[in-house]
Every structure is written in C-alpha cells, then in structure tokens.
Protein backbone atom coordinates (compact mmCIF):
# COMPACT_ATOMS: atom_id res chain seq x y z
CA UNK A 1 4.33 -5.49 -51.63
CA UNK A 2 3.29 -1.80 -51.12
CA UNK A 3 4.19 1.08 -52.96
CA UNK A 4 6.24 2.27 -50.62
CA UNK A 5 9.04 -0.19 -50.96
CA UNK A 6 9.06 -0.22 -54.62
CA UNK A 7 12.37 0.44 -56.48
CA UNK A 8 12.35 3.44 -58.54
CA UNK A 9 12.27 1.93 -62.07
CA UNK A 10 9.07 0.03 -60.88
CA UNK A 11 7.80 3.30 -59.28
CA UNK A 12 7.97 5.02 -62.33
CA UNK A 13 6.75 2.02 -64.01
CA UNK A 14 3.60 3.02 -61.79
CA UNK A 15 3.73 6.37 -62.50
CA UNK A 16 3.44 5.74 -66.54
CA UNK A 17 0.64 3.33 -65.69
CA UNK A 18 -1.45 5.88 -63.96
CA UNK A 19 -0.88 8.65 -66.63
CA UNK A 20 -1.86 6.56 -69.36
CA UNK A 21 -5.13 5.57 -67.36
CA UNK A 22 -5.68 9.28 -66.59
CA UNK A 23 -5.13 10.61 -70.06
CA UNK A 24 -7.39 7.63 -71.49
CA UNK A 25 -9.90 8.28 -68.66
CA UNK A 26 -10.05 11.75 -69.83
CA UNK A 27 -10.07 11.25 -73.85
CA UNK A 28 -12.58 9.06 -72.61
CA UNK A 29 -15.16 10.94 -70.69
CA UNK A 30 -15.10 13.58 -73.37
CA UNK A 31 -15.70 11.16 -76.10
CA UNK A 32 -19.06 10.04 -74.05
CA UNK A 33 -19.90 13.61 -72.98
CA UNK A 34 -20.37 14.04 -76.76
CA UNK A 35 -22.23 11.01 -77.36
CA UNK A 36 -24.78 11.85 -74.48
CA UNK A 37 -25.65 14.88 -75.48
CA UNK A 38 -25.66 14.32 -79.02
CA UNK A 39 -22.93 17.21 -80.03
CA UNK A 40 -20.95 15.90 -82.84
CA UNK A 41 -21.05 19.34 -84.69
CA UNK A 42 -19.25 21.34 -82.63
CA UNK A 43 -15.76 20.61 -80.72
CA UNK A 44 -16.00 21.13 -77.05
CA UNK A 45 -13.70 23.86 -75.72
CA UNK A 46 -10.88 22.92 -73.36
CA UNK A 47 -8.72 25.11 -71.65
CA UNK A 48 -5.46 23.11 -70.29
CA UNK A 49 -3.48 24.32 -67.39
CA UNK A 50 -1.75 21.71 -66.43
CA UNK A 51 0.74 23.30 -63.93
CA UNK A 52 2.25 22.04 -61.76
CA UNK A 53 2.32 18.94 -64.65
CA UNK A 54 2.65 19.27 -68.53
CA UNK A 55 0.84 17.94 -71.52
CA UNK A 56 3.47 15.19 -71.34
CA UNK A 57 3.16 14.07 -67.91
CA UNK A 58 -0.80 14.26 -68.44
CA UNK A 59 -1.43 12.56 -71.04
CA UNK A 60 0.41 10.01 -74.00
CA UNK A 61 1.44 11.54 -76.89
CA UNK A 62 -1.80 8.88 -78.46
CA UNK A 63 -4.13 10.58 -75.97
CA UNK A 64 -3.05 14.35 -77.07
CA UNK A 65 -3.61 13.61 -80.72
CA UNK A 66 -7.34 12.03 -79.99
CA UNK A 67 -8.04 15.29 -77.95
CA UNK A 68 -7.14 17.54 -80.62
CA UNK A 69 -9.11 16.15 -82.84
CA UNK A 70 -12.54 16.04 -80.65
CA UNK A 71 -11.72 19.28 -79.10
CA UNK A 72 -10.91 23.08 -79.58
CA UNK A 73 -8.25 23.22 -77.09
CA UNK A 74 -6.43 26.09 -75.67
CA UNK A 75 -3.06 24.92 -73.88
CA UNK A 76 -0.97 26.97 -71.80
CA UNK A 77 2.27 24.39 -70.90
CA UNK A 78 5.19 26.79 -70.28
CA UNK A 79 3.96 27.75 -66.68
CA UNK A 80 0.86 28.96 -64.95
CA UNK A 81 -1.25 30.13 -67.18
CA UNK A 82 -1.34 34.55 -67.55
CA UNK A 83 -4.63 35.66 -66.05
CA UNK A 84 -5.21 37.66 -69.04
CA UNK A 85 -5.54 34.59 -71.23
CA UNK A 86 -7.60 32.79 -68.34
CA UNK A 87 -10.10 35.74 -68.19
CA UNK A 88 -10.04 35.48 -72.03
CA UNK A 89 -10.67 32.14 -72.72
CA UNK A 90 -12.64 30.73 -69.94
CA UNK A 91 -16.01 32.42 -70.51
CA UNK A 92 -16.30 29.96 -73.66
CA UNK A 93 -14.51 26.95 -71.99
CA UNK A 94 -16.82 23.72 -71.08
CA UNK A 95 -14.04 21.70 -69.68
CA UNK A 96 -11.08 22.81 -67.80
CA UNK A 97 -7.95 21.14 -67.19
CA UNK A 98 -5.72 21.79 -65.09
CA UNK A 99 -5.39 23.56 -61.33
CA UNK A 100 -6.11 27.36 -62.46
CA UNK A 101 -7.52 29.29 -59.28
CA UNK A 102 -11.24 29.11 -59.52
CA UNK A 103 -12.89 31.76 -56.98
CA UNK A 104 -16.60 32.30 -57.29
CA UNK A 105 -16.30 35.57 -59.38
CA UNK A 106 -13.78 33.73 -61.74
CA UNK A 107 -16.68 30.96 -62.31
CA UNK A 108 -19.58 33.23 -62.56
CA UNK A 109 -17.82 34.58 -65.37
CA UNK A 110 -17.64 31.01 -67.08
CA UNK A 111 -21.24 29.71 -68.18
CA UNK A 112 -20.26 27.21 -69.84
CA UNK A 113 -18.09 25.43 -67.87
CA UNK A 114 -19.44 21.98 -66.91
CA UNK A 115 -15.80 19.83 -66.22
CA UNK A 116 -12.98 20.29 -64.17
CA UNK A 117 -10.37 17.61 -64.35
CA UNK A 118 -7.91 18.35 -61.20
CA UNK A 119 -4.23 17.29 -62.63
CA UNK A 120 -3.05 16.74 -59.36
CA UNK A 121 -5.40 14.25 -57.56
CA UNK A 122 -6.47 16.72 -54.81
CA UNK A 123 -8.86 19.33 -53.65
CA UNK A 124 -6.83 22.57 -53.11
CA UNK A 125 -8.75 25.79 -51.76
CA UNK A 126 -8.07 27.10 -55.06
CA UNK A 127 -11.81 26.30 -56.29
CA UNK A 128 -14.77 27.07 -55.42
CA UNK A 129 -16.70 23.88 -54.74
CA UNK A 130 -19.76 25.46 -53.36
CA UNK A 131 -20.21 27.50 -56.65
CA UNK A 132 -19.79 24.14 -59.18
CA UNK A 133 -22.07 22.01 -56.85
CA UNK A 134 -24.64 24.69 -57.26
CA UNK A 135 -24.02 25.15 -60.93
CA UNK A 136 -23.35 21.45 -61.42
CA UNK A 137 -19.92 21.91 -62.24
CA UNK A 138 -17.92 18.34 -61.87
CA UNK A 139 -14.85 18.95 -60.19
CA UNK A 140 -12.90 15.38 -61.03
CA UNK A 141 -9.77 14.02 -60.05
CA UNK A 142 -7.67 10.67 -60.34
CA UNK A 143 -6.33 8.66 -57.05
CA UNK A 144 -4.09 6.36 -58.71
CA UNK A 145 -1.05 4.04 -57.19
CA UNK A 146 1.12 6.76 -57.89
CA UNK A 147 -0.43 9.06 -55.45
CA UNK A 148 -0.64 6.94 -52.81
C-alpha cells in the first residue's frame, strides 16, 4: 500500500522513521569525514539552520548529543537565521546545515565550506550549485518515504 493512503499515525510513524535515518545519516557522514581525513584534533565547524525544520524534527535527541560532541556547532533554531550571524560564522564553517541562502558572493566568502546538508529534501534556487560544483562543495539531501 502506498504512502498516500496511509493513516496518519502510520504517516507519522514514517515521518519518525525518516528523521532518525537522516539524523543518523548525518552523525554518520561526519563521523567518516573525520576518519578519512585523519582530523581527530580538531572539531569540525557546523553551522545549523534548520528553518523551515528544528533541531528536533532533524535529528533524535541521541543524534544531537553525538554531534555535539564531534563538532563545534553553531545553531540558530528560533527562526531563520540573522544575516549578521551568517556572515559571521560561515567564513569558518566546513559543514552547513540547513537551507540558508547561498549566492555566489555568500560562498566565496566561506573557504572552508565543503558540506551542505539540505533539511528539506530539495534543490531551491537559494544556492549556488555552479559555485560548490566548482569548489567541490557537496550539496546533499535526503528523499525519504516521507517526502514522497
């Protein structure tokens, strides 16, 4: 039976199944990022957006305390982010999280961003994908059941 014609405590059934995959996914990725390149010294730093989510609709509450402790994270989870704290933080971010407008002079001003995790499963105009191709920035998503 499809997706569609689930009842709603199985559809959100779904929809805790495919956060807990996301946030693991994520935990994940970072966890092997580190291991590949051999940086166990020094916590990578995140900057989460998550609007229009939240931490808690992201990730499980098991999945925030593992990022915390591999990461330096900055979280913004009352709204969109304030530019001012974008334009402070992102020059030192590697991985971003979230669905923060990225124009080309945004990202030119961010070096060392190398991750992009798209909370919403989609590929707004809000990025520019030209730039991170050519600066091998991985723009990364999640199609799970509950998007479909």
């Amino acid at each position: 039976m499809g997706q569609a014609s689930r009842g709603g405590s199985e559809k959100l059934k779904v929809i805790g199944e495919s956060r807990a995959r996301l946030s693991s996914k994520i935990v994940r990725l970072i966890d092997f990022g580190r291991l590949l390149t051999g940086v166990f010294m020094s916590k990578p730093k995140i900057l989460v957006d998550p609007q229009p989510r939240t931490m808690e609709m992201i990730f499980r509450p098991d999945a925030q305390r593992r990022l915390a402790e591999i990461a330096d994270l900055t979280v913004f989870d009352t709204g969109r982010m304030p530019v001012e704290m974008v334009e402070k933080v992102l020059p030192e971010s590697e991985i971003l999280i979230g669905q923060t407008d990225l124009p080309r002079e945004r990202l030119s001003r961010a070096p060392k961003l190398r991750t992009i995790f798209n909370v919403e499963g989609n590929f707004l105009p809000n990025i520019d994908y030209q730039y991170c191709f050519e600066h091998e920035i991985r723009v990364l998503i999640e199609i799970g059941r509950a998007h479909v």
